[in-house]
PDB file of N, CA and C in Angstrom:
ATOM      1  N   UNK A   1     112.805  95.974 104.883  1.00  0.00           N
ATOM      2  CA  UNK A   1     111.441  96.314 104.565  1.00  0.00           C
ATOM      3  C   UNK A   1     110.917  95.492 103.387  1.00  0.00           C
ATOM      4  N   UNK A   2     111.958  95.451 102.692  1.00  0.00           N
ATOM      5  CA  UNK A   2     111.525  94.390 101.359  1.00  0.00           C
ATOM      6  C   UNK A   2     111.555  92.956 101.756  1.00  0.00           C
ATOM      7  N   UNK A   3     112.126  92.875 102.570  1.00  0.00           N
ATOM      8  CA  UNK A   3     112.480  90.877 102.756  1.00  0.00           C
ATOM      9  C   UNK A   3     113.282  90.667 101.644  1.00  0.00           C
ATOM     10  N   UNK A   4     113.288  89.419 101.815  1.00  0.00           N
ATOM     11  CA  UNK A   4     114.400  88.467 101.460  1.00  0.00           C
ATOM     12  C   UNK A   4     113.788  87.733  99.911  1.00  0.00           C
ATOM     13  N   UNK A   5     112.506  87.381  99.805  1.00  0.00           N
ATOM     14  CA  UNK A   5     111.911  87.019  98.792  1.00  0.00           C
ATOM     15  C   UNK A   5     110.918  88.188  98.185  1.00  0.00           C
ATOM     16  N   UNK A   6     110.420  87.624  97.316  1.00  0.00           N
ATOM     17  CA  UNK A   6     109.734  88.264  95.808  1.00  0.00           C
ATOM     18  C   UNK A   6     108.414  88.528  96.783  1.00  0.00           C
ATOM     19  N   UNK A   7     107.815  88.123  98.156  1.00  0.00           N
ATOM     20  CA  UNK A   7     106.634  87.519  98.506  1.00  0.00           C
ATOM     21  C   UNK A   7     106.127  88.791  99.145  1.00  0.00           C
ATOM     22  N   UNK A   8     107.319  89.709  99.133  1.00  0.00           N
ATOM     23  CA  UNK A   8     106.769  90.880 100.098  1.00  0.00           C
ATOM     24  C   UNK A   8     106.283  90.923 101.271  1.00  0.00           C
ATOM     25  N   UNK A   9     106.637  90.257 102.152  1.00  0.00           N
ATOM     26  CA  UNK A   9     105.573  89.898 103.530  1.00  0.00           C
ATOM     27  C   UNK A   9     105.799  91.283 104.698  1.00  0.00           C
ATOM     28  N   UNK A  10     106.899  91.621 104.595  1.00  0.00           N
ATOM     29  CA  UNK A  10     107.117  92.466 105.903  1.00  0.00           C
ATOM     30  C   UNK A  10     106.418  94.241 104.675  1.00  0.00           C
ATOM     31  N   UNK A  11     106.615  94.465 103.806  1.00  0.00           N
ATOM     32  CA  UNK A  11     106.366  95.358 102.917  1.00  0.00           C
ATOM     33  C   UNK A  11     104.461  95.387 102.743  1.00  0.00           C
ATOM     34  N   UNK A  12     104.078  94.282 102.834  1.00  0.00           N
ATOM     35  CA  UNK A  12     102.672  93.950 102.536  1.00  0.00           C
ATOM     36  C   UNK A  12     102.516  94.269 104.342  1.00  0.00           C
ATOM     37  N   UNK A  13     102.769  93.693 105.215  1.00  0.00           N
ATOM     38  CA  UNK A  13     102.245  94.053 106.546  1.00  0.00           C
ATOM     39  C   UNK A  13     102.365  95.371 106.906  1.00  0.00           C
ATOM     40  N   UNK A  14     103.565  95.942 106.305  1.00  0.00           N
ATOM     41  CA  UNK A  14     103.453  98.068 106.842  1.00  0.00           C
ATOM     42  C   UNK A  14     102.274  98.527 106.021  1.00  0.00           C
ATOM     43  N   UNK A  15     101.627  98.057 104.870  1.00  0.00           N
ATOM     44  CA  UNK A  15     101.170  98.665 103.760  1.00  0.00           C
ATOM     45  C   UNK A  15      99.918  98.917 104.552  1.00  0.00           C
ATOM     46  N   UNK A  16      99.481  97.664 105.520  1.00  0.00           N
ATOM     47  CA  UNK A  16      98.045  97.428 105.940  1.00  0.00           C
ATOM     48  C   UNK A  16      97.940  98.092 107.308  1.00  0.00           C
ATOM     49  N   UNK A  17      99.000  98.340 107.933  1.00  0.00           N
ATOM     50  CA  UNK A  17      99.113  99.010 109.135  1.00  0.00           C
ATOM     51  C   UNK A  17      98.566 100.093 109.388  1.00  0.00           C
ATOM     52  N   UNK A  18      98.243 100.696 110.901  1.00  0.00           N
ATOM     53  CA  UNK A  18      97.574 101.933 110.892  1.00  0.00           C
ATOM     54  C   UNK A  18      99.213 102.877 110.765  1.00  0.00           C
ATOM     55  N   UNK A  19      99.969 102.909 111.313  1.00  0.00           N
ATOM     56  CA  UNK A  19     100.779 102.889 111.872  1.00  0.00           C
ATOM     57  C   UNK A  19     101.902 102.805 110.727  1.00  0.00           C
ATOM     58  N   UNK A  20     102.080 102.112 110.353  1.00  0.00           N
ATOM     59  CA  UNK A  20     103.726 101.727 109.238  1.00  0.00           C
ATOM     60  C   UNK A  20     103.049 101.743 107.502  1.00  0.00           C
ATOM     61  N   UNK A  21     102.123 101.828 107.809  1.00  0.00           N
ATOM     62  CA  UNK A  21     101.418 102.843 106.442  1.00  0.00           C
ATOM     63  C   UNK A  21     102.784 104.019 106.109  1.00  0.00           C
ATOM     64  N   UNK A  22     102.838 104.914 107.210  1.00  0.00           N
ATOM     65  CA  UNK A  22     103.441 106.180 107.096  1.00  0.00           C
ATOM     66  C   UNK A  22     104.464 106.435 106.685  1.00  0.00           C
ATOM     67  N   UNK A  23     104.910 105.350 107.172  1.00  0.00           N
ATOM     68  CA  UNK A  23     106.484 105.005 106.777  1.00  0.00           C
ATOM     69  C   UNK A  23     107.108 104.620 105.718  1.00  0.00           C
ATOM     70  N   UNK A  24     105.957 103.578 105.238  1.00  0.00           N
ATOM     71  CA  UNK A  24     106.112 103.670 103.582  1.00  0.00           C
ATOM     72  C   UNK A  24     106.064 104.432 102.860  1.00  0.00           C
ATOM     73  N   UNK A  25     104.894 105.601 102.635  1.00  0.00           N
ATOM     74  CA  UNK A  25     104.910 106.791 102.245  1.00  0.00           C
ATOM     75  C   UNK A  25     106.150 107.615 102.160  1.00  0.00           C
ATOM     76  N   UNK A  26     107.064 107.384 103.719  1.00  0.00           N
ATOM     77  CA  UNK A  26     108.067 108.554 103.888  1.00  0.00           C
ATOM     78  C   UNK A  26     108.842 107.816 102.962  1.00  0.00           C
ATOM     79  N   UNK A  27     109.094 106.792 102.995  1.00  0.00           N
ATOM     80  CA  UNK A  27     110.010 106.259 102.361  1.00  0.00           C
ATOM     81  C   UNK A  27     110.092 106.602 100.725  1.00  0.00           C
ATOM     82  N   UNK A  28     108.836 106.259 100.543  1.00  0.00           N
ATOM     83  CA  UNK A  28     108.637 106.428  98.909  1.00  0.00           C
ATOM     84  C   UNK A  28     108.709 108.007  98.515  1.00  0.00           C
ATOM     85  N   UNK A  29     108.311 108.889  99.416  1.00  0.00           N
ATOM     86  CA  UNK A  29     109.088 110.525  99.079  1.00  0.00           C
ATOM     87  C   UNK A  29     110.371 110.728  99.450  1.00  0.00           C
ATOM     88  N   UNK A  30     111.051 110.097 100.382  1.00  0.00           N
ATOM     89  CA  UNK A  30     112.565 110.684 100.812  1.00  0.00           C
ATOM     90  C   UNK A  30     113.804 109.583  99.843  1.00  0.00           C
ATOM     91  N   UNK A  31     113.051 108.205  99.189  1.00  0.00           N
ATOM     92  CA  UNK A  31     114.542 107.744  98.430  1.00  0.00           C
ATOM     93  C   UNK A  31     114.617 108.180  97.160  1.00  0.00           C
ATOM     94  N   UNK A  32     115.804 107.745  96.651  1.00  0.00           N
ATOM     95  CA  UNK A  32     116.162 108.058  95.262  1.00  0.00           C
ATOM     96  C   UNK A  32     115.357 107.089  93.915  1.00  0.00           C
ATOM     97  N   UNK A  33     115.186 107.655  92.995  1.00  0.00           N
ATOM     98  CA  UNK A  33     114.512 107.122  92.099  1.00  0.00           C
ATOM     99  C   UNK A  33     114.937 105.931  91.916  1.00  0.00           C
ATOM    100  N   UNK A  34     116.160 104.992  91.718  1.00  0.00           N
ATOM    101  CA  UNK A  34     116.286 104.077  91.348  1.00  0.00           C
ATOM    102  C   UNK A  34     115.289 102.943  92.854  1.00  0.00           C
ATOM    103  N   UNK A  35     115.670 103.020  94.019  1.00  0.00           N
ATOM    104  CA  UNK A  35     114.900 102.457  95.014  1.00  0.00           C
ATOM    105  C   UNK A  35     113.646 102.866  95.114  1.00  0.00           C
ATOM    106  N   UNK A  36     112.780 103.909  94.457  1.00  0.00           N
ATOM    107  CA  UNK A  36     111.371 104.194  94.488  1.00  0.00           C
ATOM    108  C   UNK A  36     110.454 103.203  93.534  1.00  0.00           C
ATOM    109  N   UNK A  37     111.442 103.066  92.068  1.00  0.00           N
ATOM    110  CA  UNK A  37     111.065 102.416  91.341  1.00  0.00           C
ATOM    111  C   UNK A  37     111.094 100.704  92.056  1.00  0.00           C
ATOM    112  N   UNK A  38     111.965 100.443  92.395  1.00  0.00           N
ATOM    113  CA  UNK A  38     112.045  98.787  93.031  1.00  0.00           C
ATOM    114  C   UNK A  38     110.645  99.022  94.065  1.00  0.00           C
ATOM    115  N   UNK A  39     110.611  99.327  94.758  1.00  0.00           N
ATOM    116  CA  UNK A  39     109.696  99.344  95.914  1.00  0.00           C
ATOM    117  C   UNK A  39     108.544  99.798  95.241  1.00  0.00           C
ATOM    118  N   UNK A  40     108.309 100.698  94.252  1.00  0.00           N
ATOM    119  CA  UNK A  40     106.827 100.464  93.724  1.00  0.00           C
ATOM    120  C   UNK A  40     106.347  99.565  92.673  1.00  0.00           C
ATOM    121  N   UNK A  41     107.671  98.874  92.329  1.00  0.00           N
ATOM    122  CA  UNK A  41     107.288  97.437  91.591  1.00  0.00           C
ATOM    123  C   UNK A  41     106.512  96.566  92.479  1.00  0.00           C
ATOM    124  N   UNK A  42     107.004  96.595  93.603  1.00  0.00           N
ATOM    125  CA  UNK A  42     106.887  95.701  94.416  1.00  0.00           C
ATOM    126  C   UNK A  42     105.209  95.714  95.345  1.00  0.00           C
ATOM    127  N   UNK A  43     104.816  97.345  95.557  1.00  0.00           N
ATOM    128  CA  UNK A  43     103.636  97.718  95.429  1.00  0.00           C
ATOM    129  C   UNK A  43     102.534  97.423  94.527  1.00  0.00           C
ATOM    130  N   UNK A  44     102.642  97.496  93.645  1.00  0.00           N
ATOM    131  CA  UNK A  44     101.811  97.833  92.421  1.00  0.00           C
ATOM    132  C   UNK A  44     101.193  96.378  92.436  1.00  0.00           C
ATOM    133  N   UNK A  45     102.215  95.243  92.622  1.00  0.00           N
ATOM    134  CA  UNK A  45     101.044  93.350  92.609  1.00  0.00           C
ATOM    135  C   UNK A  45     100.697  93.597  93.649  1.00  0.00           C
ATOM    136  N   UNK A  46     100.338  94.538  94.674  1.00  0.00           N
ATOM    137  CA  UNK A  46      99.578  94.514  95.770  1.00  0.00           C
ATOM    138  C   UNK A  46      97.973  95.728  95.780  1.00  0.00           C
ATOM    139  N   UNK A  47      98.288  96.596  94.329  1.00  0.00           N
ATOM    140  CA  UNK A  47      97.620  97.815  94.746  1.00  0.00           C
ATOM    141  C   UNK A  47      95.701  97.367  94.921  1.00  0.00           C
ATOM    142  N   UNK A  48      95.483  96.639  94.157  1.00  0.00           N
ATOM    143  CA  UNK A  48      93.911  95.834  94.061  1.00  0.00           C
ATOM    144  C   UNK A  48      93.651  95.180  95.747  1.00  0.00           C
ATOM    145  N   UNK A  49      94.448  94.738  96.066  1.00  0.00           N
ATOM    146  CA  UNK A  49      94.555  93.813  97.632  1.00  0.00           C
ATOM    147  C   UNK A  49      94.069  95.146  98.374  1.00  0.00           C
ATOM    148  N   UNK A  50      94.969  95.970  98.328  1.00  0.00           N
ATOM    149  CA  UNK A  50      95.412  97.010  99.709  1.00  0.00           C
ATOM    150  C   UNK A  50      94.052  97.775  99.181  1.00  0.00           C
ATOM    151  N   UNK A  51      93.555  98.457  97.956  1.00  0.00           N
ATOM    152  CA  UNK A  51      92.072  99.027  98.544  1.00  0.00           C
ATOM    153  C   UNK A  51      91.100  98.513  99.338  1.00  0.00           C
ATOM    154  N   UNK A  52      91.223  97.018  99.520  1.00  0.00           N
ATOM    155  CA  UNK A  52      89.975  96.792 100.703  1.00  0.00           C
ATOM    156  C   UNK A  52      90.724  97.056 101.719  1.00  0.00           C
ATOM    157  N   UNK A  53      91.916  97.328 102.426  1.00  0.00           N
ATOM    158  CA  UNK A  53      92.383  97.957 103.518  1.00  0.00           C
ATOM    159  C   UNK A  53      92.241  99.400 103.970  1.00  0.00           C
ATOM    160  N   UNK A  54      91.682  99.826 105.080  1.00  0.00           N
ATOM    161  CA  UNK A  54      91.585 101.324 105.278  1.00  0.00           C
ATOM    162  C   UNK A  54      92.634 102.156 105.315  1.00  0.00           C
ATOM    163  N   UNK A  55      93.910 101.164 105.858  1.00  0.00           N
ATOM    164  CA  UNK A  55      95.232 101.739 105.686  1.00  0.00           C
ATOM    165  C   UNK A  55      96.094 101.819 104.631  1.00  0.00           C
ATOM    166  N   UNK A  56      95.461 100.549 103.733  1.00  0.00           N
ATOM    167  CA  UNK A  56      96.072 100.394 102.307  1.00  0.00           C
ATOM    168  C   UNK A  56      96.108 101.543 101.286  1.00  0.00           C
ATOM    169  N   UNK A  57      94.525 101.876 101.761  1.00  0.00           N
ATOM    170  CA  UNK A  57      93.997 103.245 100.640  1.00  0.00           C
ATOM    171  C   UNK A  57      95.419 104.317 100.174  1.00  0.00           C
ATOM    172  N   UNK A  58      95.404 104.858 101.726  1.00  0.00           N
ATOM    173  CA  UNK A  58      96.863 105.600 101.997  1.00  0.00           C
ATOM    174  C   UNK A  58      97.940 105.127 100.688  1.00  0.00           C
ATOM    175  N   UNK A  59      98.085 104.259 100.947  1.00  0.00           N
ATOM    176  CA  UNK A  59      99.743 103.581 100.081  1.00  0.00           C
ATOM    177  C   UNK A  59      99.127 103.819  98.505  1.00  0.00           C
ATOM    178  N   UNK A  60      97.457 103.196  98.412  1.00  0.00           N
ATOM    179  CA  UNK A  60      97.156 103.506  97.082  1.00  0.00           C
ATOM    180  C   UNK A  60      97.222 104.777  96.231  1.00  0.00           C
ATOM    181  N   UNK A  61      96.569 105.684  97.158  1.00  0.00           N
ATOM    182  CA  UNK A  61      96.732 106.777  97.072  1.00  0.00           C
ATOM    183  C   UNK A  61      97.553 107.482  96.911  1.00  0.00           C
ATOM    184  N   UNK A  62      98.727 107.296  97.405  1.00  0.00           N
ATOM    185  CA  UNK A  62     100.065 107.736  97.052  1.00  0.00           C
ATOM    186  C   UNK A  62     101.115 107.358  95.973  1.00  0.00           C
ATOM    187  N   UNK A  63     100.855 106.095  95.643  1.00  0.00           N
ATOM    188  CA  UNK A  63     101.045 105.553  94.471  1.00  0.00           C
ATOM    189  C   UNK A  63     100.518 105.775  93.354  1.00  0.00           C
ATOM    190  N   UNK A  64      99.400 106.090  93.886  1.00  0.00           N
ATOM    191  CA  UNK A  64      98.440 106.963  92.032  1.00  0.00           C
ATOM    192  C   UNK A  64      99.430 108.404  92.016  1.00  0.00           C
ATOM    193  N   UNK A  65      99.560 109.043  93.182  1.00  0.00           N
ATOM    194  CA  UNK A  65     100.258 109.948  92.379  1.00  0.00           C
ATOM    195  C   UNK A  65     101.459 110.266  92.320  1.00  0.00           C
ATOM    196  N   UNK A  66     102.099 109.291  93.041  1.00  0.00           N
ATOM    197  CA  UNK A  66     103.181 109.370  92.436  1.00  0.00           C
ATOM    198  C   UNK A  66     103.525 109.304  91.057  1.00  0.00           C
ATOM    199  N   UNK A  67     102.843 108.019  90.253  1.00  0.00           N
ATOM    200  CA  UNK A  67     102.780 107.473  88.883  1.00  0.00           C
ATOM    201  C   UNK A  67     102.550 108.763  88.446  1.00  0.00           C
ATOM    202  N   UNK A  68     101.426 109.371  88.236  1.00  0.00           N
ATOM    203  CA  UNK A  68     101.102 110.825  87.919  1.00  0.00           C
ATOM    204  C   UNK A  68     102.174 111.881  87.767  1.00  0.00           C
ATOM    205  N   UNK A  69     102.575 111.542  88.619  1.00  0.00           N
ATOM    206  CA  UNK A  69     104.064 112.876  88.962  1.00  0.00           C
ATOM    207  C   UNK A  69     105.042 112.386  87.678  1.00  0.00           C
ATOM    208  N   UNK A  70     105.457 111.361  87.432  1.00  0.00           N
ATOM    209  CA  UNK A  70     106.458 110.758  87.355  1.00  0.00           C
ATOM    210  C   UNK A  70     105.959 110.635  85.706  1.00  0.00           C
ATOM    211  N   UNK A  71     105.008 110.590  85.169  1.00  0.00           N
ATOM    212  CA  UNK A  71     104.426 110.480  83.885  1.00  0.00           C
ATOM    213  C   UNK A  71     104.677 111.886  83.646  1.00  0.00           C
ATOM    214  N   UNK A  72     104.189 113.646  84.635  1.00  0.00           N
ATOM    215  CA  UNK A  72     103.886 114.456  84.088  1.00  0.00           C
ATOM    216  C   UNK A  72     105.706 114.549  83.964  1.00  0.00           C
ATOM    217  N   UNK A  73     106.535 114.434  84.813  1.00  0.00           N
ATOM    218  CA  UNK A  73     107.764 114.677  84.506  1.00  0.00           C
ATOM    219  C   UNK A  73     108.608 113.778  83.215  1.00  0.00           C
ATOM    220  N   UNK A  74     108.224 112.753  82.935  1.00  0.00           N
ATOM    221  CA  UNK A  74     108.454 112.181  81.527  1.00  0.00           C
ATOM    222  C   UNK A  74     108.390 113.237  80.536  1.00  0.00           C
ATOM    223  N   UNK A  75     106.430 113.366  80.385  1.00  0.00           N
ATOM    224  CA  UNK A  75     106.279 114.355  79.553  1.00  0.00           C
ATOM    225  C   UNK A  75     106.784 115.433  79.300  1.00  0.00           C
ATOM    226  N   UNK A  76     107.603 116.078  80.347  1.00  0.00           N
ATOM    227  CA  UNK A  76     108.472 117.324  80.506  1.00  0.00           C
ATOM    228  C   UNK A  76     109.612 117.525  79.676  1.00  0.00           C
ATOM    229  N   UNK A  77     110.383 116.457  80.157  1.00  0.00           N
ATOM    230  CA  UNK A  77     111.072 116.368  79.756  1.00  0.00           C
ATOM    231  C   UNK A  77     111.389 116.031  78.091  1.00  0.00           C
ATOM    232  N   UNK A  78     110.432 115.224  77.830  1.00  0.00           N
ATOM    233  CA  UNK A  78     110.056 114.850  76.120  1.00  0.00           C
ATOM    234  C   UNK A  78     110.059 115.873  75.514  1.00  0.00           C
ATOM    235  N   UNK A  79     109.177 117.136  75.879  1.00  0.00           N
ATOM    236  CA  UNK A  79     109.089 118.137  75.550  1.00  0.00           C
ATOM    237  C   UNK A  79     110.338 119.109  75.330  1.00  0.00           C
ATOM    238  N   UNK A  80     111.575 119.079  76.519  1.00  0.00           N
ATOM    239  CA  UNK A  80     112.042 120.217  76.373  1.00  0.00           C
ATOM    240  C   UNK A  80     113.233 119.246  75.060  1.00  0.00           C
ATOM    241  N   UNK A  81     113.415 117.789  75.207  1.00  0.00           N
ATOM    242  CA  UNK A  81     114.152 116.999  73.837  1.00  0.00           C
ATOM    243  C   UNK A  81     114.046 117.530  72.805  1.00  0.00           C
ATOM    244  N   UNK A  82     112.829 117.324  72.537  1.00  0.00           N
ATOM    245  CA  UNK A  82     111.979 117.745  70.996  1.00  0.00           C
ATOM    246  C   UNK A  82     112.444 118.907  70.584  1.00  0.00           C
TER     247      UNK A  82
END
């Protein structure tokens, strides 16, 4: 899904899909954090591109909150440190 290079091509073509949109999504809720983080590195130099896509939105969208999630659980955790 990632390819072989930095270029993202097969990752950038599910993103725009009607279809393999979904799959990215599943993907990005069902792996483990260390592979969520690689794969939304890998998202994120695409997130400006993929809003002019109708299917992109999707991936954007899910990526805002994921980040969201993942910030409020930082903060959580900071909290129970302190």
């Amino acid at each position: 899904m990632l390819g072989l290079t930095d270029e993202n091509e097969p990752l950038q073509a599910m993103m725009k899909d009607q279809f393999a949109n979904y799959v990215v999504q599943k993907v990005l809720e069902t792996c483990d954090d260390q592979q969520r983080e690689l794969i939304l590195s890998r998202i994120k130099v695409h997130l400006n591109a993929l809003k002019k896509y109708t299917y992109g939105k999707h991936i954007v969208a899910r990526v805002e909150k994921l980040v969201a999630a993942g910030e409020r659980r930082i903060g959580t955790q900071s909290t129970y440190q302190s």
